[in-house]
N, C-alpha and C. Protein backbone atom coordinates (compact mmCIF):
# COMPACT_ATOMS: atom_id res chain seq x y z
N UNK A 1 -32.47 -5.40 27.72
CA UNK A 1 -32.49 -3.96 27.73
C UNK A 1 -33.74 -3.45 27.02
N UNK A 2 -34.17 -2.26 27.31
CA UNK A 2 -35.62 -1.75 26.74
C UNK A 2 -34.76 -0.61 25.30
N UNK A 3 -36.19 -0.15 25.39
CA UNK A 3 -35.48 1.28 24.33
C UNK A 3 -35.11 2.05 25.04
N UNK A 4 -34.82 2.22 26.08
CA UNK A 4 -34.32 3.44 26.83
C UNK A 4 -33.08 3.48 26.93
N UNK A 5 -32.40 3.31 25.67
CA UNK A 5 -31.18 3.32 25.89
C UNK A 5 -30.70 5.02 25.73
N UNK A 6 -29.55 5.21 26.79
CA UNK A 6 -29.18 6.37 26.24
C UNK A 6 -28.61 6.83 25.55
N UNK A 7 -28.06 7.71 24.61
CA UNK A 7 -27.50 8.42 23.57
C UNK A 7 -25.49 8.21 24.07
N UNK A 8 -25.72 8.62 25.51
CA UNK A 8 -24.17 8.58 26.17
C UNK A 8 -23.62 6.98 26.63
N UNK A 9 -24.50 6.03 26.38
CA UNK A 9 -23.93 5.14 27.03
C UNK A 9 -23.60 4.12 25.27
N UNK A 10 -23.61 4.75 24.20
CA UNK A 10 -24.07 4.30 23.16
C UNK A 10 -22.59 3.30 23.22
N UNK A 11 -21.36 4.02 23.39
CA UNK A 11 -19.87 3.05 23.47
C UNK A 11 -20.37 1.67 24.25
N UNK A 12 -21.21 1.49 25.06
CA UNK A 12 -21.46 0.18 25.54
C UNK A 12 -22.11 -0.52 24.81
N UNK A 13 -22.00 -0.48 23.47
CA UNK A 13 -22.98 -1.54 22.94
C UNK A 13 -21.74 -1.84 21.79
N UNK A 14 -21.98 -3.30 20.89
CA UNK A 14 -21.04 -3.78 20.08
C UNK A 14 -21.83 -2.71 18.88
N UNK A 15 -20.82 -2.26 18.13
CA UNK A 15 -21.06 -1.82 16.95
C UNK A 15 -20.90 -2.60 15.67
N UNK A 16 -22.02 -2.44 15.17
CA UNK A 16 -22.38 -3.64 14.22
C UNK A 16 -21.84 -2.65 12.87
N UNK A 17 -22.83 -2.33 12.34
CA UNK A 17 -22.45 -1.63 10.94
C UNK A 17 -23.32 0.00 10.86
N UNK A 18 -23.07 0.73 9.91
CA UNK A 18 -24.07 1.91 9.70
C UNK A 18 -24.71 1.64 8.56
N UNK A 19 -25.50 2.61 8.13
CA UNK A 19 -26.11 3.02 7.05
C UNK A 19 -26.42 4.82 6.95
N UNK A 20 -26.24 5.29 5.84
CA UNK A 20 -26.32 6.76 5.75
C UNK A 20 -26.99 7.28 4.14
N UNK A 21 -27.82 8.17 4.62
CA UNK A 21 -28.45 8.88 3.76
C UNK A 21 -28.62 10.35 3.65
N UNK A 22 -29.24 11.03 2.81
CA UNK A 22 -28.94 12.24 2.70
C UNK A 22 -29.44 12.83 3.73
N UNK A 23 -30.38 12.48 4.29
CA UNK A 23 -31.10 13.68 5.77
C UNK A 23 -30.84 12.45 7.35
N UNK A 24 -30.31 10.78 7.20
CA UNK A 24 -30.44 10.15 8.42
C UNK A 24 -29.40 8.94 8.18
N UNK A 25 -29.16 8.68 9.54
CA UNK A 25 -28.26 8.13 9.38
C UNK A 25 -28.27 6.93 11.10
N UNK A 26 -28.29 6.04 10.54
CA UNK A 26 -28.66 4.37 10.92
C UNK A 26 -27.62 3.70 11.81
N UNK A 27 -27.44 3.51 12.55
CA UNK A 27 -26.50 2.50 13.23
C UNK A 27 -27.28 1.35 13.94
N UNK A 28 -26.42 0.42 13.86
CA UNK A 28 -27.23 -1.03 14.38
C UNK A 28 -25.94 -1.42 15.39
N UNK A 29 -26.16 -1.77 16.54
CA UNK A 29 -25.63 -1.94 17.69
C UNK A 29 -26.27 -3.14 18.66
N UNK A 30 -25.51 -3.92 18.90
CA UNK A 30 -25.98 -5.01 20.17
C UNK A 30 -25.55 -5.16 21.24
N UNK A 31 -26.76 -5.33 22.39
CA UNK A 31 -26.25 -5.40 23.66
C UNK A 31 -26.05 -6.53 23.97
N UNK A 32 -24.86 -6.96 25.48
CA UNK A 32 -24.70 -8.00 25.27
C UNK A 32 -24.98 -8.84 26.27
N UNK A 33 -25.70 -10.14 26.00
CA UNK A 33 -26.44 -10.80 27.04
C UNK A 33 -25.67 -11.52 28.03
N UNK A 34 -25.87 -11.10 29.18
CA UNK A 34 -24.55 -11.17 30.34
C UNK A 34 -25.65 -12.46 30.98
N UNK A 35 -27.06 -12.98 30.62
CA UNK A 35 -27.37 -13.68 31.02
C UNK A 35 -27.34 -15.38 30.54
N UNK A 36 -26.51 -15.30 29.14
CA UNK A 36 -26.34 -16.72 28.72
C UNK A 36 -24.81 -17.75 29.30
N UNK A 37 -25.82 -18.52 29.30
CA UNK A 37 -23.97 -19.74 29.14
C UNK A 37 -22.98 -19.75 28.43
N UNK A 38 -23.29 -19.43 27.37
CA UNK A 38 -22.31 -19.37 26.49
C UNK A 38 -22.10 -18.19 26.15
N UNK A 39 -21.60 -16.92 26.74
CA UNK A 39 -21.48 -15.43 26.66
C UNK A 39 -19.86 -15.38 26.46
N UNK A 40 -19.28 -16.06 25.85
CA UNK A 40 -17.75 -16.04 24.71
C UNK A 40 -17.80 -15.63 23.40
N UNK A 41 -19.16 -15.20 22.77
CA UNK A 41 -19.58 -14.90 21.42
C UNK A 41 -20.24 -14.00 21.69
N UNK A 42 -20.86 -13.03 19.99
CA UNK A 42 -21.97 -12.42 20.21
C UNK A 42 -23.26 -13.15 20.55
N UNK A 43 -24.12 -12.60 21.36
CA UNK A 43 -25.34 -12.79 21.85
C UNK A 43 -25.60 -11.57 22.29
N UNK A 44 -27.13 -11.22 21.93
CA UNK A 44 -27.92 -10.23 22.84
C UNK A 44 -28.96 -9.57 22.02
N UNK A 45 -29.54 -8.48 22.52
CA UNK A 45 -30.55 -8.17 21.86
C UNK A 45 -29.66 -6.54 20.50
N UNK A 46 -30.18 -7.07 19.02
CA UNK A 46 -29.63 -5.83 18.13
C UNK A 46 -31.04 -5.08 18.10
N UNK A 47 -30.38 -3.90 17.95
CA UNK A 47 -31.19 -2.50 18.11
C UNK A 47 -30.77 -1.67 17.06
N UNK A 48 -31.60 -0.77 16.19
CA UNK A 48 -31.30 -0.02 15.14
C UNK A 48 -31.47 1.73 15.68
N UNK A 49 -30.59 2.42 15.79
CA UNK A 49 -30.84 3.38 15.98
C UNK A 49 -30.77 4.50 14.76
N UNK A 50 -31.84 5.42 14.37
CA UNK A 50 -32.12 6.18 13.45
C UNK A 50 -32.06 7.30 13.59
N UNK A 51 -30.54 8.59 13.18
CA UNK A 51 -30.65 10.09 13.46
C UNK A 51 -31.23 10.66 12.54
N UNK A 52 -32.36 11.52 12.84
CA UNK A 52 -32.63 11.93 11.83
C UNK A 52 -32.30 13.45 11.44
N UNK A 53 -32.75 14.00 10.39
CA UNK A 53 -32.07 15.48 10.42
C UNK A 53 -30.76 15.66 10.53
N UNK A 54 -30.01 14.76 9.84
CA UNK A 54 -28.44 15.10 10.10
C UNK A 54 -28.15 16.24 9.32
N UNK A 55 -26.73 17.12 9.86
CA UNK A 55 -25.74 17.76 8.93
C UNK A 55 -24.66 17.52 9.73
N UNK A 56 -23.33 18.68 8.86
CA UNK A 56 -22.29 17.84 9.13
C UNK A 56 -21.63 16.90 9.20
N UNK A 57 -22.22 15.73 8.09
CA UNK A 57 -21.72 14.64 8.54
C UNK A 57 -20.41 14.38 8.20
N UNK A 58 -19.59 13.50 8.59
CA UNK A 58 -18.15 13.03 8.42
C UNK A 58 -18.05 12.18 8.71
N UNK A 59 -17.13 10.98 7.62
CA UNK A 59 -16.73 9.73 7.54
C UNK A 59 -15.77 9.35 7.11
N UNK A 60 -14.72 9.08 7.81
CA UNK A 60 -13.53 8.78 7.65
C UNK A 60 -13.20 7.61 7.64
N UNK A 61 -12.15 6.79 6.80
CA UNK A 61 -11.85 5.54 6.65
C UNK A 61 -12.64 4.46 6.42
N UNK A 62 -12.46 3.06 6.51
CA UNK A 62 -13.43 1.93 5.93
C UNK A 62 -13.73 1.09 7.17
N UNK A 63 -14.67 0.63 6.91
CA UNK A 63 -15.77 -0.25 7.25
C UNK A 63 -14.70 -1.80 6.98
N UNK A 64 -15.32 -2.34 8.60
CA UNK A 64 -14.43 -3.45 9.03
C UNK A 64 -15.45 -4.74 9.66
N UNK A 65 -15.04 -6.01 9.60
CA UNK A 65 -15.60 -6.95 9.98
C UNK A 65 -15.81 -6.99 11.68
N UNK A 66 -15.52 -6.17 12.54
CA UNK A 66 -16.12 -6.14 13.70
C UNK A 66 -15.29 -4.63 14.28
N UNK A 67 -15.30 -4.22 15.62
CA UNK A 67 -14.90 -2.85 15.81
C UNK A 67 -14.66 -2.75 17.61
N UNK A 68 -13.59 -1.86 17.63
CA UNK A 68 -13.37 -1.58 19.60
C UNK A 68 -13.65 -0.02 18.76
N UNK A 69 -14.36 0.41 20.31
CA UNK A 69 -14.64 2.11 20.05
C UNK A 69 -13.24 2.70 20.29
N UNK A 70 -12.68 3.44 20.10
CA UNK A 70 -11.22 3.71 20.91
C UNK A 70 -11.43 5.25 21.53
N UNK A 71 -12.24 6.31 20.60
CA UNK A 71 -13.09 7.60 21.80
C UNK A 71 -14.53 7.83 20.80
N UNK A 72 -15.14 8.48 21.92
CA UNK A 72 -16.37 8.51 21.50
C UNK A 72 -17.00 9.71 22.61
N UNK A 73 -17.81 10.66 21.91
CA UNK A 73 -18.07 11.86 22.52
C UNK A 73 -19.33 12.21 22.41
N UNK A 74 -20.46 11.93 22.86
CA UNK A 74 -22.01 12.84 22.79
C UNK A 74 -21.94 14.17 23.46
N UNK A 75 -22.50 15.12 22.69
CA UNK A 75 -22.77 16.29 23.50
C UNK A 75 -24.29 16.85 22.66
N UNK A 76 -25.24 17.50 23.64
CA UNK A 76 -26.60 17.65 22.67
C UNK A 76 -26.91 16.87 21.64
N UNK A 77 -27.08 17.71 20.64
CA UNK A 77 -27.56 16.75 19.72
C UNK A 77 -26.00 16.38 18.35
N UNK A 78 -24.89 16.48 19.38
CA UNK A 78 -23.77 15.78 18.22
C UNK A 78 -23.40 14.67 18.74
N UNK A 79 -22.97 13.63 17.26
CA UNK A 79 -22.38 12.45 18.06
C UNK A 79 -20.78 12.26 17.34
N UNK A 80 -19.84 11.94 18.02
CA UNK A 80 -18.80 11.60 17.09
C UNK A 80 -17.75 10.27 18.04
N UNK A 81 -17.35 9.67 17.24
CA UNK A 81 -16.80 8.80 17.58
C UNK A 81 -15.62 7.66 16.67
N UNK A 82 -14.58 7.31 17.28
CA UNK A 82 -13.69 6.68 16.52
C UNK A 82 -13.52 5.15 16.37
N UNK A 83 -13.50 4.29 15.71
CA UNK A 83 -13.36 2.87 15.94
C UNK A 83 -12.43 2.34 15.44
N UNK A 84 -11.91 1.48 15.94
CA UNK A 84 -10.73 0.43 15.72
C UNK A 84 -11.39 -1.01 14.81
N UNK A 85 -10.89 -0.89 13.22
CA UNK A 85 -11.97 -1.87 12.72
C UNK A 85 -11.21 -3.27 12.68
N UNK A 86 -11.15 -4.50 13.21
CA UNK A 86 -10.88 -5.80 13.12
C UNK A 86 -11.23 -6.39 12.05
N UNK A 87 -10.45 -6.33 10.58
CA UNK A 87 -10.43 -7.43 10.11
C UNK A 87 -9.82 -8.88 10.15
N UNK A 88 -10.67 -9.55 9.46
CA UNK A 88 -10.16 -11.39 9.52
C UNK A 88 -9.40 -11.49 8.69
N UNK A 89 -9.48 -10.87 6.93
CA UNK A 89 -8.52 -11.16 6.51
C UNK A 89 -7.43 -10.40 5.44
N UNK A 90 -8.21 -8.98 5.87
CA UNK A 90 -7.44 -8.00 5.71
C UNK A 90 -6.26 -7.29 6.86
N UNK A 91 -5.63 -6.61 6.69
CA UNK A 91 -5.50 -5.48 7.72
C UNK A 91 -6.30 -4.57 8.28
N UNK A 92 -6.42 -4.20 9.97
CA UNK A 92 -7.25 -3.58 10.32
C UNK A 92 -7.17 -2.15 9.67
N UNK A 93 -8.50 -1.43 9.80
CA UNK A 93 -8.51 -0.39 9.66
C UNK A 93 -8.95 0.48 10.90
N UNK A 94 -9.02 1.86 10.47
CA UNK A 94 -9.85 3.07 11.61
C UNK A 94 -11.08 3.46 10.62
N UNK A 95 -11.90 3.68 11.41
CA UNK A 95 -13.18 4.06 10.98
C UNK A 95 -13.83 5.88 11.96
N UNK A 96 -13.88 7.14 11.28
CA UNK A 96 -14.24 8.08 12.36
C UNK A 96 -15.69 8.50 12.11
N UNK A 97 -16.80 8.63 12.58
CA UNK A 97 -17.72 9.15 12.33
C UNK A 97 -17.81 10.38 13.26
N UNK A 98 -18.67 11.32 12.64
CA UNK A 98 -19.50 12.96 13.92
C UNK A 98 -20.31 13.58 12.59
N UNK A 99 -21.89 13.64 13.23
CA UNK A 99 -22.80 14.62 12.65
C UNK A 99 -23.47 14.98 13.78
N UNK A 100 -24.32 16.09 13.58
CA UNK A 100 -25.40 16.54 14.04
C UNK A 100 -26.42 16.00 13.78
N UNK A 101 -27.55 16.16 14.65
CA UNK A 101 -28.74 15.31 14.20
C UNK A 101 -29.84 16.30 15.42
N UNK A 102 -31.28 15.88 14.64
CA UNK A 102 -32.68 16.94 14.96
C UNK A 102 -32.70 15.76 16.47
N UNK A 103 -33.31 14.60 15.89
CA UNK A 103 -34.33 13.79 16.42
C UNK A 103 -33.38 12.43 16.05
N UNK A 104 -33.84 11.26 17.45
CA UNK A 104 -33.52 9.99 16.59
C UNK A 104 -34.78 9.06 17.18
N UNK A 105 -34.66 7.82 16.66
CA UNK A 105 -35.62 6.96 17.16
C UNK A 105 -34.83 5.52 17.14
N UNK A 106 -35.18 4.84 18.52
CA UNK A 106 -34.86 3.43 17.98
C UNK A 106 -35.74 2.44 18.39
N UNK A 107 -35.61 1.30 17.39
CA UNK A 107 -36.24 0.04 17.21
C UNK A 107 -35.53 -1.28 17.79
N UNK A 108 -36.23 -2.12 18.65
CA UNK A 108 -35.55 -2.70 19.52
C UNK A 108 -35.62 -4.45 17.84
N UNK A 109 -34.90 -4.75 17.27
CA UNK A 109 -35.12 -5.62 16.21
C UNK A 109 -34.89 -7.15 16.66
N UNK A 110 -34.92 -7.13 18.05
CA UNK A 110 -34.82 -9.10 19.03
C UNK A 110 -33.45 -9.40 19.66
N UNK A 111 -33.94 -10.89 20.16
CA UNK A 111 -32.77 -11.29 20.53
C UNK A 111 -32.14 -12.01 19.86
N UNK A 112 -30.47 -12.15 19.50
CA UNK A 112 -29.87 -12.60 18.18
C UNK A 112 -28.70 -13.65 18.84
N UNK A 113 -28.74 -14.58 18.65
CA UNK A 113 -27.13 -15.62 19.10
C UNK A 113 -26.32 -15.29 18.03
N UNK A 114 -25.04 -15.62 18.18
CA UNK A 114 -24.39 -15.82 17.40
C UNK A 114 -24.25 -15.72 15.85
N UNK A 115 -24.95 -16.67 15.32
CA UNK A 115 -25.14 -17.39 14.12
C UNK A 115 -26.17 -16.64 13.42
N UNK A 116 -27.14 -15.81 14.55
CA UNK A 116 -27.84 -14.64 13.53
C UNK A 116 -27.12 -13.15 12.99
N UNK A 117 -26.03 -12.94 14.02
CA UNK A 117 -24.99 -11.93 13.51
C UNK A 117 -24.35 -11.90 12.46
């Protein structure tokens, strides 16, 4: 995949983890390589995407060892979305994010097997 990823198709990618700061706010996401042999694991290329100019932000619940989106909504420049967090050896949790944002940018950061996740 290039950088042209779009903003609406963002639920198609594995959600890795965030990061958040006072004006931007970070998500790292991987696509997944439908071209390996061994495509039973993560594989594919991780990508960092950077909003910048946020307000509004909201964050609900904790941060989990992997994640299913369960809804997820772009419209202009808002994003919000809910995740189902899979822990190994806790109980799962829910995780909700939605801010506004100016501008974003993303950085395509390689291709990753497994064992680099």
């Amino acid at each position: 995949m290039s950088n042209d990823i779009n903003l609406s198709d963002l639920n198609h990618y594995e959600f890795i983890r965030y990061e958040s700061s006072d004006d931007r706010f970070i998500i790292f996401i991987v696509s997944d390589d439908k071209n390996c042999d061994d495509c039973c694991h993560l594989n594919g290329h991780l990508y960092k995407v950077t909003f910048m100019n946020i307000s509004e932000l909201v964050i609900s619940g904790k941060e989990a060892d992997s994640y299913i989106y369960k809804n997820f909504k772009f419209t202009d420049n808002r994003l919000s979305f809910s995740l189902k967090g899979i822990n190994y050896l806790d109980d799962n949790t829910e995780l909700d994010i939605s801010f506004n944002f100016a501008s974003y940018q993303i950085e395509d950061l390689g291709a990753i097997k497994e064992a680099d996740a």
